[in-house]
Protein backbone atom coordinates (compact mmCIF):
# COMPACT_ATOMS: atom_id res chain seq x y z
CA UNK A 1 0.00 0.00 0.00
CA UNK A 2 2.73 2.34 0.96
CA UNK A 3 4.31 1.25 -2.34
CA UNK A 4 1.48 2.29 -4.48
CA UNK A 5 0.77 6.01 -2.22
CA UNK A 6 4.41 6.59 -3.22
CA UNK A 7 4.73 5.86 -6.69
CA UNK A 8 1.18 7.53 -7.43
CA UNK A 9 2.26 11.22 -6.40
CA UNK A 10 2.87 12.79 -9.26
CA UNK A 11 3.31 16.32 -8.41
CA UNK A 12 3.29 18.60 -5.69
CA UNK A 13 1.46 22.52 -4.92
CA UNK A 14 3.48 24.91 -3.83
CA UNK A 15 0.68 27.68 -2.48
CA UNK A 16 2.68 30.33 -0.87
CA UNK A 17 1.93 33.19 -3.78
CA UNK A 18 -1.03 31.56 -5.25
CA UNK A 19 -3.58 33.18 -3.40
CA UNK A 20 -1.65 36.77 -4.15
CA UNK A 21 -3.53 36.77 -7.78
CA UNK A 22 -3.84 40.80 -7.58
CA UNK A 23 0.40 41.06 -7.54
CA UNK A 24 1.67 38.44 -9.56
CA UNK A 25 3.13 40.95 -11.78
CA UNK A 26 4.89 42.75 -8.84
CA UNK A 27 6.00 39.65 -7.36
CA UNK A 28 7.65 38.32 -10.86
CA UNK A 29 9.04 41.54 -11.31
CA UNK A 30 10.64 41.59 -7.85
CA UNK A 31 12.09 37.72 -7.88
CA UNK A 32 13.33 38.59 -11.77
CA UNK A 33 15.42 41.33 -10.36
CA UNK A 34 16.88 39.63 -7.60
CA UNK A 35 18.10 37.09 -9.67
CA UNK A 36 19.54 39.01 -12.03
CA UNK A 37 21.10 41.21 -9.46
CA UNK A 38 22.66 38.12 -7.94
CA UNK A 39 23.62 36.20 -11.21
CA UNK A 40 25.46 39.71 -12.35
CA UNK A 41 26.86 40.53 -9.05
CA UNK A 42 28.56 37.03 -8.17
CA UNK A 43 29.73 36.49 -11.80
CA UNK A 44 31.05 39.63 -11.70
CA UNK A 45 33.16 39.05 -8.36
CA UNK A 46 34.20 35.36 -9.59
CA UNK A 47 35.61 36.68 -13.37
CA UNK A 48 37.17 39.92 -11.75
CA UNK A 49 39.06 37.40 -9.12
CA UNK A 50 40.26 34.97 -11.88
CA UNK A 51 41.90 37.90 -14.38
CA UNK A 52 43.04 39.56 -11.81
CA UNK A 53 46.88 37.58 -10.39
CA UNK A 54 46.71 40.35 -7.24
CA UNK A 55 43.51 38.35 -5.86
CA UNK A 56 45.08 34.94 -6.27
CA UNK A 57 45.43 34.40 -2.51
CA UNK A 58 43.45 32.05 0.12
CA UNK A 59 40.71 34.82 1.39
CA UNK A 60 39.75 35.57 -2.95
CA UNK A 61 39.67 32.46 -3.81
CA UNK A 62 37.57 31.40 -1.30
CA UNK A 63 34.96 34.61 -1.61
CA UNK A 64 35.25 32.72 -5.68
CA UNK A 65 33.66 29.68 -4.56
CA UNK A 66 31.08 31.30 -2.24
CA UNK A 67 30.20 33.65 -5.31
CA UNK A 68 29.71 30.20 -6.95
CA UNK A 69 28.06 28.42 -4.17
CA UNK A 70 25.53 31.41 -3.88
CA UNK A 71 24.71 31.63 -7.48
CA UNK A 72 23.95 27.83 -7.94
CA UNK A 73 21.79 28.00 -4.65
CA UNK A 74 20.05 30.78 -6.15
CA UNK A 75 19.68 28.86 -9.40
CA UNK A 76 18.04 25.74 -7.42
CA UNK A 77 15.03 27.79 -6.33
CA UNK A 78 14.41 31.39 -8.19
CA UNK A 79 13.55 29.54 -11.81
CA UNK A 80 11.31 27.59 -10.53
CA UNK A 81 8.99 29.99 -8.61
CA UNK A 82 9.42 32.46 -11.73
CA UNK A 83 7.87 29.93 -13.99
CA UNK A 84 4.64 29.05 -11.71
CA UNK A 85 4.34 33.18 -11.10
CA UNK A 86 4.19 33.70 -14.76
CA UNK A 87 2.25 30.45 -16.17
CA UNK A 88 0.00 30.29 -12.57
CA UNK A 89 0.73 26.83 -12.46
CA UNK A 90 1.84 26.33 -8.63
CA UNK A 91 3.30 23.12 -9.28
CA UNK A 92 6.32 20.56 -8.77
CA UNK A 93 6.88 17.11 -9.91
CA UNK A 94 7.39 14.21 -6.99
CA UNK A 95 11.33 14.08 -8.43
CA UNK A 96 11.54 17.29 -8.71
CA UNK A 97 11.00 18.01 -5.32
CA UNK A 98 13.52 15.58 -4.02
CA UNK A 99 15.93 17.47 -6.44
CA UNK A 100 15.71 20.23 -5.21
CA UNK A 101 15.63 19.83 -1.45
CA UNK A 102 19.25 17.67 -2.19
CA UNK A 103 20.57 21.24 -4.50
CA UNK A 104 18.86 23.51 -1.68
CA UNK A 105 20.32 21.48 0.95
CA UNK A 106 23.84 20.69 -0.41
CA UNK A 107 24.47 24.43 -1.29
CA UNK A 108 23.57 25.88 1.91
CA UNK A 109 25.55 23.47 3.53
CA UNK A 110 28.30 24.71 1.33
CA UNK A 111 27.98 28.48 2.61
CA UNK A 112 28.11 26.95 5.63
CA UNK A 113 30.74 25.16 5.96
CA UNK A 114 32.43 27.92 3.49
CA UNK A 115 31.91 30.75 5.84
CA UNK A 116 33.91 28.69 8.63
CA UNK A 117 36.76 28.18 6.15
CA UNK A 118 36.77 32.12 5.26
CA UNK A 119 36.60 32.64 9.65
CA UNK A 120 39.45 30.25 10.24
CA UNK A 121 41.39 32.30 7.25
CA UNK A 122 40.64 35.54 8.49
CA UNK A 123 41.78 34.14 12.09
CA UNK A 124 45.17 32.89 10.60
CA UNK A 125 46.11 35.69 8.90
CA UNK A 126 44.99 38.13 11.64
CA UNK A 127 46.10 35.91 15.00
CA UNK A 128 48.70 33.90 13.41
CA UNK A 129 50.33 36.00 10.39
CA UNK A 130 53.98 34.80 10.43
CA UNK A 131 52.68 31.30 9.71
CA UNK A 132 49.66 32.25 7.38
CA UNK A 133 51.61 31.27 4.01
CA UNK A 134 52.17 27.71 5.63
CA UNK A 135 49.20 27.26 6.93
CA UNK A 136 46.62 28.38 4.35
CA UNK A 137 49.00 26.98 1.07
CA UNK A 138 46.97 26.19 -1.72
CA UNK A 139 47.17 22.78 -1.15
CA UNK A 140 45.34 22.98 1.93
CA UNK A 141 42.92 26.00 0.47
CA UNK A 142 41.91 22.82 -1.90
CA UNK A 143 41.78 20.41 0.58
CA UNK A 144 39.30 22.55 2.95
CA UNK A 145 36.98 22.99 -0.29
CA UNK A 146 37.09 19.73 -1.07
CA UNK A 147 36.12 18.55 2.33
CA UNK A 148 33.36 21.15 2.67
CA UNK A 149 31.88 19.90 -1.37
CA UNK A 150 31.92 16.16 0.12
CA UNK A 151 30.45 16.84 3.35
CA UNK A 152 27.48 18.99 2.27
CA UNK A 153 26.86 16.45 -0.76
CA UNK A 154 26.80 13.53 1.53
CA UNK A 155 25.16 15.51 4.34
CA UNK A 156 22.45 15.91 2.13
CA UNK A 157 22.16 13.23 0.34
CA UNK A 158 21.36 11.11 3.39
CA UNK A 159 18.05 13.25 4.33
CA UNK A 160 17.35 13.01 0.70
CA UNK A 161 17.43 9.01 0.36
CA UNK A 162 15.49 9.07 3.72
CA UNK A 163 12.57 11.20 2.32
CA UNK A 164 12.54 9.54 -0.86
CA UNK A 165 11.15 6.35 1.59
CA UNK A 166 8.29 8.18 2.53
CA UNK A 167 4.90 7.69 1.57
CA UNK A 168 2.63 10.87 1.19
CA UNK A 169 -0.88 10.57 1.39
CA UNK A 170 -2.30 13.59 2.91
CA UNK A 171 -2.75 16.75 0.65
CA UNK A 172 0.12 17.24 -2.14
CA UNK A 173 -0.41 21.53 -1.19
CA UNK A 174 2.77 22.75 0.21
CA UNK A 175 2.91 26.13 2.24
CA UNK A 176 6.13 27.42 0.56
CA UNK A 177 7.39 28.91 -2.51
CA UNK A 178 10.08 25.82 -2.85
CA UNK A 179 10.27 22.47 -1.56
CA UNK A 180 11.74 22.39 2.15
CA UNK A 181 10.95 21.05 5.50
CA UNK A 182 7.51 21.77 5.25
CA UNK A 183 7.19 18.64 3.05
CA UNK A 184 7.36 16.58 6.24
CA UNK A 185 3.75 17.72 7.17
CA UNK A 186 2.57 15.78 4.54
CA UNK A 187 4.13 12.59 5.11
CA UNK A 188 2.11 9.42 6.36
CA UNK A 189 5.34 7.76 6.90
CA UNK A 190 6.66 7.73 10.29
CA UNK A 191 9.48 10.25 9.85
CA UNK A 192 11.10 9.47 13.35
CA UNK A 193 14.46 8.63 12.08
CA UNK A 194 14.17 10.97 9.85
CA UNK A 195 14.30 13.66 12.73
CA UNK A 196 16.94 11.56 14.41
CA UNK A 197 18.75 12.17 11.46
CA UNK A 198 18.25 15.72 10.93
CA UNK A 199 19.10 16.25 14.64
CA UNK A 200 22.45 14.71 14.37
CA UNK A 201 23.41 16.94 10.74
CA UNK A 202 22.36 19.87 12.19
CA UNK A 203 24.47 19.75 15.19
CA UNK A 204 27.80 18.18 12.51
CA UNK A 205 26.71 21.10 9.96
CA UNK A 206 25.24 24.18 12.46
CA UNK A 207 26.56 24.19 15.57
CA UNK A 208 29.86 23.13 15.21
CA UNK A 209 30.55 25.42 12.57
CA UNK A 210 28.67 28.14 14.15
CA UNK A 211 30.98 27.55 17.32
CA UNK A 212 34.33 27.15 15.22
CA UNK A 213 33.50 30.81 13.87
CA UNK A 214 32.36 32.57 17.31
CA UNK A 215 35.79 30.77 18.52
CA UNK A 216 37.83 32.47 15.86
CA UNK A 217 36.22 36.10 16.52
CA UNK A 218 36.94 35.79 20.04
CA UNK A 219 40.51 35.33 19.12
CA UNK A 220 40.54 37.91 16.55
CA UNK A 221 38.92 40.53 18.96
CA UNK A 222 41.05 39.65 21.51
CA UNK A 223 43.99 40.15 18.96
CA UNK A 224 42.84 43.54 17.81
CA UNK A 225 42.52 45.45 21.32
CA UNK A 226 46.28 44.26 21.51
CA UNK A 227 46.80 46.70 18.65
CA UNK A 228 48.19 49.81 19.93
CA UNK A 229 47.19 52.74 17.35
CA UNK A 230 43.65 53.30 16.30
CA UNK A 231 44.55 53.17 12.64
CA UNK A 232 45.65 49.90 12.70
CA UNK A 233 42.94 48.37 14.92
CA UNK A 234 40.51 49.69 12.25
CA UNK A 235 43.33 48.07 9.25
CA UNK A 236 42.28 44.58 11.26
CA UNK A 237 38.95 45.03 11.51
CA UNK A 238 38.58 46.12 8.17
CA UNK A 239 39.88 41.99 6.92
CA UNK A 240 37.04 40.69 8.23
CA UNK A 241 34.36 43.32 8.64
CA UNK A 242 32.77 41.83 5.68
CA UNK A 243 32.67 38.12 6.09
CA UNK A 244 31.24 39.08 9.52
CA UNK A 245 28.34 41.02 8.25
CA UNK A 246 27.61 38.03 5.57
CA UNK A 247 28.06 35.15 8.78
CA UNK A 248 25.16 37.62 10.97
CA UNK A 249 22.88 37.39 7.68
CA UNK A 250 23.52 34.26 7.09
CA UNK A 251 22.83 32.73 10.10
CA UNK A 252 20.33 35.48 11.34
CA UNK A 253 17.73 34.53 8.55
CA UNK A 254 18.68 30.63 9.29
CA UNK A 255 17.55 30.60 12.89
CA UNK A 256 14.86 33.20 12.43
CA UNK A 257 13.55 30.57 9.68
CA UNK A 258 14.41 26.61 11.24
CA UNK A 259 14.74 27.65 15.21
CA UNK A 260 11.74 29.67 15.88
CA UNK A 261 9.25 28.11 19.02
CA UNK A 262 6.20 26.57 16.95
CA UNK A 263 4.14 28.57 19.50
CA UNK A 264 5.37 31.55 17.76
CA UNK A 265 5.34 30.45 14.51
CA UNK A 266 3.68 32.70 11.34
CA UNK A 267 3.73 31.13 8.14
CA UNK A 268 3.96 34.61 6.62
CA UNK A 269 7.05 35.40 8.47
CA UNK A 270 8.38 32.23 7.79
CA UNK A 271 8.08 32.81 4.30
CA UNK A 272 9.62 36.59 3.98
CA UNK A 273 12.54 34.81 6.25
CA UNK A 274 13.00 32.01 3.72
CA UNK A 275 13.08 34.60 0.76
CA UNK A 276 15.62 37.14 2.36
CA UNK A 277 17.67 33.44 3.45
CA UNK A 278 17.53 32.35 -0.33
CA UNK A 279 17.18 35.33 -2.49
CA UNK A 280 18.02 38.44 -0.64
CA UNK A 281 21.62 37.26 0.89
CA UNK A 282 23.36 35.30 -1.96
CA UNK A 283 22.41 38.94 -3.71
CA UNK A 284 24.03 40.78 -0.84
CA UNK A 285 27.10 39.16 -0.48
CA UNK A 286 29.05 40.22 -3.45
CA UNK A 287 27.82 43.69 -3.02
CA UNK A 288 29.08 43.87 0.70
CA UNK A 289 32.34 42.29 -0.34
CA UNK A 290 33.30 44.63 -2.65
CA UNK A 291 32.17 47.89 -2.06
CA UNK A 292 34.35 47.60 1.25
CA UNK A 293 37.12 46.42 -0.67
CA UNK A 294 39.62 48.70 -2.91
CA UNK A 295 41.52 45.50 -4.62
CA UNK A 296 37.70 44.33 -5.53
CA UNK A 297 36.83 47.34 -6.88
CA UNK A 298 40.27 47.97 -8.87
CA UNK A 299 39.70 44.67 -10.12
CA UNK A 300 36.04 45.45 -11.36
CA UNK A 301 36.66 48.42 -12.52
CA UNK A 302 39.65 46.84 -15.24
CA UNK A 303 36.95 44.08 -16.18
CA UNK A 304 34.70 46.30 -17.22
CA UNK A 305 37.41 47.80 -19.18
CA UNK A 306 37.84 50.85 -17.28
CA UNK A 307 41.80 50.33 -15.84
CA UNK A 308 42.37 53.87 -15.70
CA UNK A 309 39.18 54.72 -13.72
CA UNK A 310 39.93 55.66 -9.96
CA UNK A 311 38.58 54.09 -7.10
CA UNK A 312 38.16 56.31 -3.97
C-alpha cells in the first residue's frame, strides 16, 4: 500500500503566492530582479578574481567559490517559482522536489561550511600572520573545499534518500514557494528517524561550525585590542568586517527561519525569512564584499574595461 501512495504522487502545490492573484506581476518583477542582481553581481566578483593575479590568494579564492556556491543555490530555487508566477501553475513534480531539497540542501551546507573556512582564514592571517603562508598553502585551500563539497553532498544526500522512503498521502499543497521542510507535514510515513537524522546533521553542519567561527572572533577581537594605534585596529577590523556582516545574515535569517518556538510560529514570516535566506543574501554578499574592498573594486573596474578609472 505504501508502495502504491508513493509511486502515485505525481506532483506537488506549492501555495505560498497563489492566493496573491492581484500582484503576480509585482511579485515576478521583484524575484526577476533579484536574480539578475545576484547572477550579475557574483559572476562579476568570480571573473574579476580569476583575471586579476593580485587576488590569487586564500581569502579571494575562497569569496570565488562562495560567489559560486551562492549563485547555484540561487539557481536551485528562483527559476522555478518564476515559472509558476508567470504560467500560474503552482506546481512541482514528486522528483523534482527531491531534487531540489538535495541542490537547496547541499548548497547551503556549502555556505556553511564555506563561511567557517573564510573565519578560520581571516583568524590565521589576523592571530597567526607569520605562519599564514604555511598554513593556508593552496594545497590545503583545496583540501578545505574539497572537504566542505563532500560533506554537504553527503550531508544531504542522506536526508534526501530518507525522504525519498516516505509515503505521502495527505494533501500534495505545500505552504512554501520551494520544496523544504515543510514537506514533512505531509508525510504518512513515520518520519522518526528521519528527525533523528536531521538532529544529528544539524548539530555536525550548524553548531559546530557556528561555534568554530564565534571561537575564531573571540581570538581575533582579543587580537585587535592588543593593537596599539587606532589606525591599525581599524586596518584589522577592516579583513574581516565583511565576512562578519555576511556570517550575521547568514545565520540570522537561518535561525529566524528553522529555530523559531512553533508557539510563535507565522507562516507569513516564515516565508519573507525564507526569501531574504535564499534570495536576498546570496544577492548581498558580493555587493558587501566589494564595495568595502579597494583591490575588488580595482579589479572590477579593469573588467569592465575601465583600468584607468579611480577608485576612492
Amino acid at each position: 500500500k505504501e508502495i502504491r501512495n508513493r509511486t502515485s504522487i505525481s506532483d506537488f502545490f506549492l501555495l505560498s503566492f497563489s492566493k496573491q492573484l492581484k500582484h503576480q506581476s509585482l511579485l515576478f518583477g521583484l524575484f526577476l530582479g533579484m536574480y539578475l542582481i545576484t547572477m550579475l553581481g557574483n559572476l562579476l566578483n568570480i571573473f574579476a578574481i580569476s583575471s586579476d593575479p593580485h587576488l590569487h590568494t586564500p581569502m579571494y579564492f575562497f569569496l570565488a567559490n562562495l560567489s559560486f556556491i551562492d549563485t547555484c543555490f540561487t539557481c536551485t530555487i528562483v527559476p522555478k517559482v518564476l515559472v509558476n508566477i508567470q504560467t500560474q501553475h503552482y506546481t512541482i513534480s514528486y522528483t523534482g522536489c527531491l531534487m531540489q531539497m538535495y541542490f537547496f540542501m547541499a548548497f547551503a551546507l556549502l555556505d556553511d561550511f564555506l563561511l567557517t573556512v573564510m573565519a578560520y582564514d581571516c583568524y590565521v592571517a589576523i592571530c597567526l600572520p607569520l605562519h599564514y603562508t604555511t598554513i593556508m598553502g593552496p594545497k590545503h585551500c583545496l583540501l578545505l573545499m574539497a572537504a566542505s563539497w563532500l560533506c554537504s553532498h553527503c550531508l544531504a544526500f542522506s536526508l534526501i534518500l530518507l525522504m525519498s522512503q516516505f509515503s505521502f498521502c495527505a494533501s500534495h499543497s505545500i505552504s512554501h514557494f520551494f520544496c523544504d521542510l515543510p514537506l514533512l507535514k505531509l508525510a504518512c510515513s513515520n518520519t522518526h528517524i528521519f528527525q533523528v537524522m536531521m538532529f544529528i546533521e544539524t548539530a555536525l553542519s550548524g553548531v559546530v561550525p557556528l561555534t568554530c567561527v564565534l571561537t575564531s572572533y573571540v581570538h581575533i577581537i582579543h587580537t585587535i585590542f592588543k593593537v596599539p594605534s587606532a589606525g591599525g585596529k581599524q586596518k584589522v577590523f577592516s579583513t574581516c568586517g565583511s565576512h562578519l556582516t555576511v556570517v550575521t545574515l547568514f545565520y540570522g535569517t537561518v535561525f529566524l527561519v528553522y529555530f523559531q518556538p512553533s508557539s510563535s510560529y507565522s507562516p507569513n514570516t516564515g516565508i519573507v525569512a525564507s526569501v531574504i535566506y535564499t534570495i536576498v543574501t546570496p544577492m548581498l554578499n558580493p555587493f558587501i564584499y566589494s564595495l568595502r574592498n579597494k583591490d575588488m573594486k580595482r579589479a572590477l573596474w579593469r573588467l569592465l574595461g575601465c583600468g584607468k578609472c579611480s577608485t576612492p
